[in-house]
Protein backbone atom coordinates (compact mmCIF):
# COMPACT_ATOMS: atom_id res chain seq x y z
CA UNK A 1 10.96 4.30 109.28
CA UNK A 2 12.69 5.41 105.83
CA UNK A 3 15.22 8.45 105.49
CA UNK A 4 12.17 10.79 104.66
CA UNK A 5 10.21 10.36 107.22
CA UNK A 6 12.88 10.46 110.02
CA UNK A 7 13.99 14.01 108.16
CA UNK A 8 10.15 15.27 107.79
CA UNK A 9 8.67 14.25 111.72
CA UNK A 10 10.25 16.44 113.67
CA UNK A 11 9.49 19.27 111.79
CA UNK A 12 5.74 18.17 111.86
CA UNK A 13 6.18 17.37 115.47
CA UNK A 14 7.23 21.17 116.01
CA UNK A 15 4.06 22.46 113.43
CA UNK A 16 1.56 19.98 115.72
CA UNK A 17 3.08 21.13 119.15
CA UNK A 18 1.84 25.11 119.02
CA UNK A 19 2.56 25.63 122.84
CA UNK A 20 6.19 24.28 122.21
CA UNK A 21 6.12 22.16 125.30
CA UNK A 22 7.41 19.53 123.33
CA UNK A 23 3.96 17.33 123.84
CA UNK A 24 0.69 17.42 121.23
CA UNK A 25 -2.21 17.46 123.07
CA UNK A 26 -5.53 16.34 122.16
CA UNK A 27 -6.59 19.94 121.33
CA UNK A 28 -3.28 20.89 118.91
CA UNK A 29 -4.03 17.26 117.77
CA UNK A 30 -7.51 18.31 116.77
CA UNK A 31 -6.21 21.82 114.97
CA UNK A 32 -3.53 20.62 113.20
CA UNK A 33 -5.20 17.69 111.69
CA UNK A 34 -8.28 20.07 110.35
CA UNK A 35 -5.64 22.71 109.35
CA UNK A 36 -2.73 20.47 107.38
CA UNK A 37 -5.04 17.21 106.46
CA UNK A 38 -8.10 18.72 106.06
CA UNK A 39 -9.30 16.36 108.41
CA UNK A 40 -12.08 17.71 110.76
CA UNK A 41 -12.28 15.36 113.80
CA UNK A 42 -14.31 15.51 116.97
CA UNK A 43 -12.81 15.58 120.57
CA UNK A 44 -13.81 12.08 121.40
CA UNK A 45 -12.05 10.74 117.99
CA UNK A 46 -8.59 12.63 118.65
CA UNK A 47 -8.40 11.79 122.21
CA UNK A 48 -8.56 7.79 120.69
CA UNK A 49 -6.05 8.29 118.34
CA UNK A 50 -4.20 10.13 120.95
CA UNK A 51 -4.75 7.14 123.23
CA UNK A 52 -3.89 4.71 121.20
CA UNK A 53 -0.23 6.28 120.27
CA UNK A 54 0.34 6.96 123.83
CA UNK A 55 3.03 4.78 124.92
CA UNK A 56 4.02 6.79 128.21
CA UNK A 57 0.48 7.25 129.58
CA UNK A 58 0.68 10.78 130.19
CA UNK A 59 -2.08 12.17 127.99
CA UNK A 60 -0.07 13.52 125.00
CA UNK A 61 2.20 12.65 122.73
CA UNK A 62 5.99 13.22 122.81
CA UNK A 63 8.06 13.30 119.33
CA UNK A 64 8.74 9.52 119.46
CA UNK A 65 5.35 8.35 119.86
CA UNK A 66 3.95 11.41 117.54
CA UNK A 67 6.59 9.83 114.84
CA UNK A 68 5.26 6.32 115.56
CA UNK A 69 2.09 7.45 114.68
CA UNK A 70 3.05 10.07 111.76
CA UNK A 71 4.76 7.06 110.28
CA UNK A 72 2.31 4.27 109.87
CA UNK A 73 1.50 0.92 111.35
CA UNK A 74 4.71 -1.79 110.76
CA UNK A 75 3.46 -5.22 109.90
CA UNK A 76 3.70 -6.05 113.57
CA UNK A 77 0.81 -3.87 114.33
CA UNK A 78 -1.16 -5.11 111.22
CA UNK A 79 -1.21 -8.51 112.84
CA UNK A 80 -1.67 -6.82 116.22
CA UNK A 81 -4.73 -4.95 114.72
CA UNK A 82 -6.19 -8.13 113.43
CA UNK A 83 -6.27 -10.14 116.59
CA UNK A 84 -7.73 -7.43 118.42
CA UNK A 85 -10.62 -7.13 115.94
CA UNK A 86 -10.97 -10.82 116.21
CA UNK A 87 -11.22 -10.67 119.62
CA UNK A 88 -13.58 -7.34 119.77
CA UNK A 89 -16.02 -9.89 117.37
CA UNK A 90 -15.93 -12.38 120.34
CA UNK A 91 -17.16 -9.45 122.94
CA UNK A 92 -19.74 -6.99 120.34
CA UNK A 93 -23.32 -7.25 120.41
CA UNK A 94 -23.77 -7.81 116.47
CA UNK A 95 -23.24 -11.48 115.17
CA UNK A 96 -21.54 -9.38 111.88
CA UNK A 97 -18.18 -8.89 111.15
CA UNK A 98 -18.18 -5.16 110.26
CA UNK A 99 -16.40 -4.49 113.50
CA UNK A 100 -16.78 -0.76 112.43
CA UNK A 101 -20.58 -0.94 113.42
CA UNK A 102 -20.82 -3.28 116.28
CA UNK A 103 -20.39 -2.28 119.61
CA UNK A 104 -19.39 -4.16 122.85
CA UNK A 105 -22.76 -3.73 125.46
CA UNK A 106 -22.61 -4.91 129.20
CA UNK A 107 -24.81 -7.51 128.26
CA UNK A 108 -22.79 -8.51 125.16
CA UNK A 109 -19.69 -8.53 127.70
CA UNK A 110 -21.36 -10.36 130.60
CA UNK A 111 -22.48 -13.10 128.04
CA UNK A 112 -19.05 -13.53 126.46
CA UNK A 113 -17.44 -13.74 130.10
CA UNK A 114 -20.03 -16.09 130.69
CA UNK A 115 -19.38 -18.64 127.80
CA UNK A 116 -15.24 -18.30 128.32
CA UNK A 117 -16.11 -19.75 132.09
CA UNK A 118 -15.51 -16.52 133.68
CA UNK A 119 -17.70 -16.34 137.45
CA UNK A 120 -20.59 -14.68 136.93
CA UNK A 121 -20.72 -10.91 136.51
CA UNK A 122 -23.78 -8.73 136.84
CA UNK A 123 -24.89 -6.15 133.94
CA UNK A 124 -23.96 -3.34 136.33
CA UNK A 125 -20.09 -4.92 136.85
CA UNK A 126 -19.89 -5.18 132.89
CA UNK A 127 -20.96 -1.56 132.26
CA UNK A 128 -18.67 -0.38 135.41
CA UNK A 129 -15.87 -2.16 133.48
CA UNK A 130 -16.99 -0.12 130.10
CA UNK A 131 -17.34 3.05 131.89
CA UNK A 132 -13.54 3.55 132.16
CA UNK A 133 -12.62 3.31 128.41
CA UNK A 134 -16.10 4.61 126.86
CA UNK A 135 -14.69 7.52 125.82
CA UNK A 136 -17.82 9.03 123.88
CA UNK A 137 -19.84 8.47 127.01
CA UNK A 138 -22.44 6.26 124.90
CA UNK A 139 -22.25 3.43 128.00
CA UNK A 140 -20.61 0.97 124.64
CA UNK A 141 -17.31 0.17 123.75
CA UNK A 142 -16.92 1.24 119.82
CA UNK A 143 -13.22 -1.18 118.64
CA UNK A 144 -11.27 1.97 118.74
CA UNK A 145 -12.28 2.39 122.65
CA UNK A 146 -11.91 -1.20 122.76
CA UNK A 147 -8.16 -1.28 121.36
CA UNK A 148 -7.28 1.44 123.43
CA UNK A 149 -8.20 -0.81 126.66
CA UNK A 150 -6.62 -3.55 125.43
CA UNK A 151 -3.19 -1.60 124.40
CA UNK A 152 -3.56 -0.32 128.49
C-alpha cells in the first residue's frame, strides 16, 4: 500500500460507513459504490465482493479489510486468482475457458468428484453442497460464488 492510499482509506472508509459503526455493510456498500463510482450494483454482486474481502467472517467490512479491498489485489492474490480460476475450469459445466460464463452445476460437480476418485456423491449431495455459497439463488456456482467458498 503506497503513502496515498494509506492517507486517502480511512477517509473513504468513514464516507462508505454512513451508520458510523465503524463496519460497511452490504447495503452502504451498495450506495456508496452507485453514489462515488457510479457503479450501480445489485445486492447479490455487493454481498460477493463483500464476501470475498471479509477476512473476519462477520458480514461487513472493518477499515482494514475495506482498505485491502480499496487498495487493489498484490501480486500474491493475482496468482491466488489464477489458480482458483484454474481450478473453477476443472468443476464448470462448459468445456470453455471464459470462466466468466460457465457455471459449476451439481452434475458438473458430481462428475468432477467422480474423475478426482472422490466416493460417489448423488446430484442432490452436489447441489446441497452449492446451496450454501449460491448466493444469487440460481442452484449454480458463478467463479465469484465459487472463490468466495474457496477463500472460506
Amino acid at each position: 500500500m503506497n503513502s496515498h492510499s494509506i492517507m486517502v482509506v480511512p477517509s473513504v472508509f468513514a464516507a462508505f460507513d454512513k451508520d458510523g459503526d465503524r463496519k460497511v455493510s452490504v447495503s452502504e456498500l451498495r450506495c456508496c459504490m452507485a453514489a462515488s463510482l457510479g457503479e450501480d450494483i445489485s445486492e447479490e454482486e455487493a454481498a460477493v465482493v463483500l464476501a470475498a474481502a471479509d477476512a473476519d467472517g462477520d458480514g461487513l467490512l472493518n477499515q482494514e479489510e475495506f482498505s485491502r479491498l480499496a487498495t487493489g489485489a498484490d501480486e500474491e492474490d493475482d496468482v491466488r486468482r489464477r489458480c482458483l480460476r484454474e481450478a473453477f475450469g476443472m468443476y464448470a459445466s462448459s468445456s470453455t475457458e471464459d470462466t466468466t460464463t460457465t457455471m459449476i452445476t451439481p452434475a458438473s460437480l458430481r462428475r468432477t468428484l467422480s474423475r478426482l476418485g472422490s466416493h460417489e456423491l448423488g446430484v442432490e449431495e452436489c447441489r446441497a453442497m452449492i446451496c450454501r455459497f449460491d448466493l444469487d439463488g440460481d442452484g449454480k456456482l458463478s467463479f465469484d460464488e465459487f472463490r468466495v467458498m474457496m477463500m472460506a
